[in-house]
N, C-alpha and C. Protein backbone atom coordinates (compact mmCIF):
# COMPACT_ATOMS: atom_id res chain seq x y z
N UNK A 1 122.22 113.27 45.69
CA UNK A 1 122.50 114.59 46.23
C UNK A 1 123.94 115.03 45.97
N UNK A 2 124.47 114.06 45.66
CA UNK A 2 126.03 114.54 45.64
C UNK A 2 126.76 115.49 44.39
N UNK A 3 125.89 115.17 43.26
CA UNK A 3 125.81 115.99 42.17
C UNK A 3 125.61 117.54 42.04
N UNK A 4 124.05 118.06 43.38
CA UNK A 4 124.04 118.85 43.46
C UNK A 4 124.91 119.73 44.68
N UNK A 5 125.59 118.66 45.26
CA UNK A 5 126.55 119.33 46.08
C UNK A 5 127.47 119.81 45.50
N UNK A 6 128.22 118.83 44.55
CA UNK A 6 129.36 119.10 43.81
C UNK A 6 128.75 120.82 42.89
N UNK A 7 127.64 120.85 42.27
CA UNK A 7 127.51 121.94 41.49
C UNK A 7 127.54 123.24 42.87
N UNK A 8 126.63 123.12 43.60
CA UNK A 8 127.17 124.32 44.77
C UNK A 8 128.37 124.81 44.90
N UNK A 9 128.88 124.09 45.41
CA UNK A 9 130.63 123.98 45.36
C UNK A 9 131.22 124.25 44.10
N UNK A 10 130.87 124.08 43.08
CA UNK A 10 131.85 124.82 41.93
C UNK A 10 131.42 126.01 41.59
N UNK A 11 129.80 126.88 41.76
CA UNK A 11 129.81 128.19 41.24
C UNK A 11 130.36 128.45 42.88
N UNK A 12 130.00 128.08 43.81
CA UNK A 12 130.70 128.66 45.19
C UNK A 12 132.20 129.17 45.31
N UNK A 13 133.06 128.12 44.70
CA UNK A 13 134.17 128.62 44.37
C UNK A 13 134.65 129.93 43.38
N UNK A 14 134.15 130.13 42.88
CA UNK A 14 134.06 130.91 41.96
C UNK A 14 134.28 132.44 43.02
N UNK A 15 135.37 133.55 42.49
CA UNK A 15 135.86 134.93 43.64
C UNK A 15 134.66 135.93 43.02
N UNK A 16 133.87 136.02 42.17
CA UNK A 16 133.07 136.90 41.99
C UNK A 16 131.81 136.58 41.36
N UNK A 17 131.13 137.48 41.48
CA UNK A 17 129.26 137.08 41.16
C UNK A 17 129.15 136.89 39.88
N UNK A 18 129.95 137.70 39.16
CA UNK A 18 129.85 137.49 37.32
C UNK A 18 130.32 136.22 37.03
N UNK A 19 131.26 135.87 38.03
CA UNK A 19 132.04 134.35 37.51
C UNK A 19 131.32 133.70 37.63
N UNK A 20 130.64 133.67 39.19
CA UNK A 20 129.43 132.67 39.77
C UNK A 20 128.19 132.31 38.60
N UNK A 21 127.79 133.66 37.88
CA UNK A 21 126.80 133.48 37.23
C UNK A 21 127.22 132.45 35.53
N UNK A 22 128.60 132.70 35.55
CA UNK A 22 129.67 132.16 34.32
C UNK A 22 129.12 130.50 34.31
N UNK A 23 130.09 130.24 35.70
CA UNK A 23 129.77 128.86 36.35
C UNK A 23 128.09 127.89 36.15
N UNK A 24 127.40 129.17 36.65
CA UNK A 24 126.01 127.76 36.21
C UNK A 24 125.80 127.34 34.83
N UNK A 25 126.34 128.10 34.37
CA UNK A 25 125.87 128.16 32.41
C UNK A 25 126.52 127.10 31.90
N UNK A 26 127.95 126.56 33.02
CA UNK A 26 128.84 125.65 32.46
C UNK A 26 128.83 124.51 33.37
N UNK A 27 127.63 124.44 34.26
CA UNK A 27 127.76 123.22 35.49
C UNK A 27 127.14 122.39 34.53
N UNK A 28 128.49 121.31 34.74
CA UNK A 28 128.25 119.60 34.48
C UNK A 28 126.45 119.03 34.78
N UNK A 29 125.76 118.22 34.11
CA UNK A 29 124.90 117.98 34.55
C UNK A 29 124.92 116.26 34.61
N UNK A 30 126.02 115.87 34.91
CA UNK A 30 126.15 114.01 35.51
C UNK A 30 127.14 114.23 36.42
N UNK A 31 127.25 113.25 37.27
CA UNK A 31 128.31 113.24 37.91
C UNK A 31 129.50 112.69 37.32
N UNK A 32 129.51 112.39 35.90
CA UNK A 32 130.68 111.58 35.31
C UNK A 32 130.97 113.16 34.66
N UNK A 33 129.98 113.72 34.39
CA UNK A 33 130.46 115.11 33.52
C UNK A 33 131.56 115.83 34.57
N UNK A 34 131.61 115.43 36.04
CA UNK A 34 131.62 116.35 36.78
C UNK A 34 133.54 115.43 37.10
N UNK A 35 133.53 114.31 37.17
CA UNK A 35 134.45 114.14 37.12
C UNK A 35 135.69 114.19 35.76
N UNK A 36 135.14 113.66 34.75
CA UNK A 36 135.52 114.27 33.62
C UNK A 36 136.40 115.24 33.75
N UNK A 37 135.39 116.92 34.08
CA UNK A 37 136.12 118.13 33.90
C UNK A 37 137.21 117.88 34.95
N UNK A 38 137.13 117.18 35.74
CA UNK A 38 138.10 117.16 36.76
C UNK A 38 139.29 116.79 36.47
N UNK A 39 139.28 115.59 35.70
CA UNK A 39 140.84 115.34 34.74
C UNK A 39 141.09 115.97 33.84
N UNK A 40 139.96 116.68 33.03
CA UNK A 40 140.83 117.67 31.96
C UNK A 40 141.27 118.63 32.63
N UNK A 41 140.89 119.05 33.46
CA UNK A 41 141.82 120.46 34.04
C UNK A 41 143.27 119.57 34.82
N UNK A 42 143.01 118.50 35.23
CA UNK A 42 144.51 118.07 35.31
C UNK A 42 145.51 118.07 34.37
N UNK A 43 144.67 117.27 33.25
CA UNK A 43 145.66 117.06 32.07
C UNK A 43 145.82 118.58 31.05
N UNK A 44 145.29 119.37 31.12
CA UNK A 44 145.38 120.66 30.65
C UNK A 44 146.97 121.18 31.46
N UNK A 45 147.42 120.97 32.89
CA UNK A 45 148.78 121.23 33.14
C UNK A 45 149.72 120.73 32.13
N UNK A 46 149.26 119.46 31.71
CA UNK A 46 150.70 118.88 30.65
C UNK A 46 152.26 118.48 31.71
N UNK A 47 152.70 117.90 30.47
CA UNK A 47 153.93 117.41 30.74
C UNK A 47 154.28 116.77 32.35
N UNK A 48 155.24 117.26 33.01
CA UNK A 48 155.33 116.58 34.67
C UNK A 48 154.60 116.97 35.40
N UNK A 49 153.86 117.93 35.46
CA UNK A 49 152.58 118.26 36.46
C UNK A 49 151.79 117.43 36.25
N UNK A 50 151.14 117.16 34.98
CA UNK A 50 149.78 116.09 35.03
C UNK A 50 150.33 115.08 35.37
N UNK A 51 151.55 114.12 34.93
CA UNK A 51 151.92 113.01 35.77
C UNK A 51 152.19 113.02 37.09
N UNK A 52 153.06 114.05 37.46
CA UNK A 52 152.81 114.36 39.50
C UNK A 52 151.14 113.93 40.09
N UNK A 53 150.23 114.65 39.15
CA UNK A 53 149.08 114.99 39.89
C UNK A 53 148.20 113.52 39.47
N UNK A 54 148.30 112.90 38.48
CA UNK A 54 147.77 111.62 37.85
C UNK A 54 148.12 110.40 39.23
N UNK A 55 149.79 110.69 39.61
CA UNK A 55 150.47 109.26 40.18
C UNK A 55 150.21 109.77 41.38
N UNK A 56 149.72 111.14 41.91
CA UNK A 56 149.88 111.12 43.03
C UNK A 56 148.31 110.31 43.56
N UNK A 57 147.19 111.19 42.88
CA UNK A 57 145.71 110.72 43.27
C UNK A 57 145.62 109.10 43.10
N UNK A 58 146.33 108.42 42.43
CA UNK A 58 146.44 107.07 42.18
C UNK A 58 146.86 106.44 43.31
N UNK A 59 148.14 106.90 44.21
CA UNK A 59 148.48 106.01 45.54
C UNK A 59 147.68 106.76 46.44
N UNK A 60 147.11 108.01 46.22
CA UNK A 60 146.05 108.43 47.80
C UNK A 60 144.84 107.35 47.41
N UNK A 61 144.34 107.11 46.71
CA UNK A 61 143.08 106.85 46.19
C UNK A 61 143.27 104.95 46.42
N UNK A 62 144.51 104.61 46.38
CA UNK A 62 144.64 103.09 46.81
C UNK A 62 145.36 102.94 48.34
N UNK A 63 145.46 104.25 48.73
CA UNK A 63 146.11 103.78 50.21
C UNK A 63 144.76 103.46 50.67
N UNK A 64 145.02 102.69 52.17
CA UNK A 64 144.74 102.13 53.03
C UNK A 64 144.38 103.11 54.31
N UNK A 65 144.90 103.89 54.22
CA UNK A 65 145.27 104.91 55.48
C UNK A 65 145.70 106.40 54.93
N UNK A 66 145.15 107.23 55.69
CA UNK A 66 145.98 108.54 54.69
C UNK A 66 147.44 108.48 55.31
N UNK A 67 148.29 108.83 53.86
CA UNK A 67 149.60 108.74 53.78
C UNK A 67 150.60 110.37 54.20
N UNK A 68 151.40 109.99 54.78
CA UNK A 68 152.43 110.63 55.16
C UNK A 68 153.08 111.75 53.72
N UNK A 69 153.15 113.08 53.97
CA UNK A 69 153.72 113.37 53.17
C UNK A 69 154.36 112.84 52.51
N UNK A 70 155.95 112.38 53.08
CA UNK A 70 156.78 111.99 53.02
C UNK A 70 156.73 110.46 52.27
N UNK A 71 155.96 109.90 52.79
CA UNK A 71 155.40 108.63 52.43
C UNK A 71 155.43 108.79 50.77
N UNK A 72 154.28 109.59 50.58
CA UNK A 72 153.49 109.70 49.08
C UNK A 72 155.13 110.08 48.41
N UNK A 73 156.05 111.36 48.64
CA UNK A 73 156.49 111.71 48.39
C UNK A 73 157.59 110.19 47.63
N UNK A 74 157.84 109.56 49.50
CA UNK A 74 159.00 108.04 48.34
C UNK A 74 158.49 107.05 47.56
N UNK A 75 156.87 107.11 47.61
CA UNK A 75 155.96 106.52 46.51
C UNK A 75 156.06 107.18 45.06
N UNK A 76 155.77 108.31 45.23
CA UNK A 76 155.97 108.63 43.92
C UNK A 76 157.58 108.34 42.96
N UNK A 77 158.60 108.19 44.27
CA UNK A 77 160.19 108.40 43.48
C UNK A 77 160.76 107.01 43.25
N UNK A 78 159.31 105.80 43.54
CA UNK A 78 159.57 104.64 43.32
C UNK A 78 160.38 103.84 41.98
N UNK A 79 161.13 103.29 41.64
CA UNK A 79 162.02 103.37 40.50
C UNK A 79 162.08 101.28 40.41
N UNK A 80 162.30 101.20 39.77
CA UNK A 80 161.94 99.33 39.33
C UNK A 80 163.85 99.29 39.50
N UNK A 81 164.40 98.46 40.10
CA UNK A 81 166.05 98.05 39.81
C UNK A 81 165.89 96.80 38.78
N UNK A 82 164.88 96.03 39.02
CA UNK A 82 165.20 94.77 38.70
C UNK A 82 163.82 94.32 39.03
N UNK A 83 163.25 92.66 38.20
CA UNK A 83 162.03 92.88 38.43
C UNK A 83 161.36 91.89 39.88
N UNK A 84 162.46 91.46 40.84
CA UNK A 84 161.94 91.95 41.94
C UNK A 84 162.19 92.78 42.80
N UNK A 85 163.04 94.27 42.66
CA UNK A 85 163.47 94.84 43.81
C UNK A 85 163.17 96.15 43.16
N UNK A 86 162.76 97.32 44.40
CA UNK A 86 162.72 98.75 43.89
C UNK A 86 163.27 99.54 44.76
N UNK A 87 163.41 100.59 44.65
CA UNK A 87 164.03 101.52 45.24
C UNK A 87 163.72 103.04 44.86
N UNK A 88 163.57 103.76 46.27
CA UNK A 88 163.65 105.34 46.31
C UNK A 88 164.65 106.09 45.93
N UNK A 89 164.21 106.20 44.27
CA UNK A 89 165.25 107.11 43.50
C UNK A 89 164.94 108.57 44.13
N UNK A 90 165.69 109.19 45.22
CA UNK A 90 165.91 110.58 46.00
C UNK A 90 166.31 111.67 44.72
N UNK A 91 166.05 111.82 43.77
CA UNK A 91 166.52 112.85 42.82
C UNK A 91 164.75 112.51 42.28
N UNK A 92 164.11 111.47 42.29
CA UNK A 92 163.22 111.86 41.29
C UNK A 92 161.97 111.95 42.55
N UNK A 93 162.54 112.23 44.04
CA UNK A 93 161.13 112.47 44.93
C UNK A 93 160.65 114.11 44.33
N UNK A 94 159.57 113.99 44.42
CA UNK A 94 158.83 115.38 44.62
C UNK A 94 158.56 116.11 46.06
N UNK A 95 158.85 117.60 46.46
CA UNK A 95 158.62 117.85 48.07
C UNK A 95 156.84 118.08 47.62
N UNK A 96 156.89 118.62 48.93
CA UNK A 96 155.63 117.97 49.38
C UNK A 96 154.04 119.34 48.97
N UNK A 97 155.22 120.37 48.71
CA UNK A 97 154.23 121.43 48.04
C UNK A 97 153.85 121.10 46.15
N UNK A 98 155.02 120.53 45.79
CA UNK A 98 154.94 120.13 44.47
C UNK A 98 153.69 119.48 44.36
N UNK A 99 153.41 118.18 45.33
CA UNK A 99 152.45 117.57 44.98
C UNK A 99 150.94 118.07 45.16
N UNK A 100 150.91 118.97 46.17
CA UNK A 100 149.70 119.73 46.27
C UNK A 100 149.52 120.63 45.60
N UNK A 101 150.40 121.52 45.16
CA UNK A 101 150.19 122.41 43.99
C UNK A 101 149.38 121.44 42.63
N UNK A 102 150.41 120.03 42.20
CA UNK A 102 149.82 119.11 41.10
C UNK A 102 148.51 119.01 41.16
N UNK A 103 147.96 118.90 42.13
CA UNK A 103 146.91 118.10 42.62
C UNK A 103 145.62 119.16 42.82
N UNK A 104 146.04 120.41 42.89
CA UNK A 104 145.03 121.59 43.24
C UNK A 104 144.06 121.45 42.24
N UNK A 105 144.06 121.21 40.99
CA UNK A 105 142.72 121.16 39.88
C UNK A 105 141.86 119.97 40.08
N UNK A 106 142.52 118.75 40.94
CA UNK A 106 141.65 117.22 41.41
C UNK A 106 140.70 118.51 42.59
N UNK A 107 141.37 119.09 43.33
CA UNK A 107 140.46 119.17 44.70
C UNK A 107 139.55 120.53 44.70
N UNK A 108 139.77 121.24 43.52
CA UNK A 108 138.82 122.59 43.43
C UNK A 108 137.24 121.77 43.25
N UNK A 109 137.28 121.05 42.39
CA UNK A 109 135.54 120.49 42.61
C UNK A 109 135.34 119.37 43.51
N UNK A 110 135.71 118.51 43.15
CA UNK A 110 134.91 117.05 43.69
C UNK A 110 135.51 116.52 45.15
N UNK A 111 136.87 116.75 45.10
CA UNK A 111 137.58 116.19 46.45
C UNK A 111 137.98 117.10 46.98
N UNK A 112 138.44 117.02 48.52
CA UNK A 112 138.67 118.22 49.44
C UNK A 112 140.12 117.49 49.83
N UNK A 113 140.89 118.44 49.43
CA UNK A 113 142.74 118.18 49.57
C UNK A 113 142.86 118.20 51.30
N UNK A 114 143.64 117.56 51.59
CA UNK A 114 143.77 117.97 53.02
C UNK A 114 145.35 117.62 53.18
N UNK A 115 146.20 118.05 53.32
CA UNK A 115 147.50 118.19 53.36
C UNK A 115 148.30 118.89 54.70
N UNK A 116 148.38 118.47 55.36
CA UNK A 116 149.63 119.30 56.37
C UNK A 116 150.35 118.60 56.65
N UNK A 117 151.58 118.84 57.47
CA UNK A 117 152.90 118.50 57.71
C UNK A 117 153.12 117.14 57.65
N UNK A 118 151.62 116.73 58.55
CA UNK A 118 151.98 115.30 58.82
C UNK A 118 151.16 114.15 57.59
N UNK A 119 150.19 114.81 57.04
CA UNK A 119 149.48 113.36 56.39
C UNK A 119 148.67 114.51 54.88
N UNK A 120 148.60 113.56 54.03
CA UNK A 120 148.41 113.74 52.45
C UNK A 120 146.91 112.94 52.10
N UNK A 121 145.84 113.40 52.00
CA UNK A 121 145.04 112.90 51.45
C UNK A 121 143.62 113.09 50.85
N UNK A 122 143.18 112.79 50.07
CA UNK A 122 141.81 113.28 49.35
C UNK A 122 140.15 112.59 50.20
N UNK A 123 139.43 113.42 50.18
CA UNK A 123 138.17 113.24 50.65
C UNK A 123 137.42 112.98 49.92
N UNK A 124 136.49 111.86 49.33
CA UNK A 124 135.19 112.60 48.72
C UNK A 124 134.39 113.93 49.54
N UNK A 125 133.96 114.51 48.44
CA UNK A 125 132.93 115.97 49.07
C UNK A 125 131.43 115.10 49.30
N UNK A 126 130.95 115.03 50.39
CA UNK A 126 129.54 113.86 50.30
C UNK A 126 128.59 115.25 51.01
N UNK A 127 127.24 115.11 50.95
CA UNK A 127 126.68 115.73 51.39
C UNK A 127 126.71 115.40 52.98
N UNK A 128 126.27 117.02 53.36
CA UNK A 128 126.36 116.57 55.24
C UNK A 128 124.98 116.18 55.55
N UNK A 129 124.78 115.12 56.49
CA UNK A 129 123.96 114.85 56.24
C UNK A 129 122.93 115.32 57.85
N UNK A 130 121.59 115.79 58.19
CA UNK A 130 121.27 116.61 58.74
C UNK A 130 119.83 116.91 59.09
């Protein structure tokens, strides 16, 4: 079911009926098709956006717990000194809209962004079940 959830949800998104009708003509028909498009529209940003949005879904997707803005933020500005010690290079953190802006083409189909002040993290979209 989750396939046809995910396809709901992408002509759903869609701001008008002509688009909507655009959308079925181009709905993924696997769920790998469906994730797929999901990284090319990441990697279609290029350059430091697709890596923002690549490294960010990488530590939400291995945390443990959803992470702290702030958190993700000194994760991402993680920097190697030496090869046992690291450190929060503060020039290379990203704030905290940067990373959700990166990240907006991961959560238009398959995952549901959830971001406020206090915590950073991705959902699978699962069907409700009912």
């Amino acid at each position: 079911f989750l396939l046809a959830v995910l396809q709901v949800q992408t002509v759903l998104a869609e701001p008008t009926l002509s688009q909507m009708m655009k959308a079925l003509d181009r709905l993924p028909d696997t769920l790998s098709a469906v994730f797929d498009e999901t990284l090319r529209r990441i990697r279609r940003q290029g350059g430091s956006w697709e890596q923002l949005a690549l490294h960010s879904l990488l530590w939400i997707s291995h945390a443990k717990r959803p992470l702290k803005v702030e958190e993700l933020a000194d994760a991402l500005a993680l920097t190697a000194t030496n090869a046992s010690d690291t450190v929060v290079d503060k020039e290379a953190r990203p704030v905290g809209r940067a990373i959700v802006q990166s990240c907006h083409a991961a959560s238009k189909t398959h995952m549901k962004l959830r971001a406020s002040r206090k915590s950073i993290h991705f959902l699978p979209m699962q069907p409700e079940s009912g």
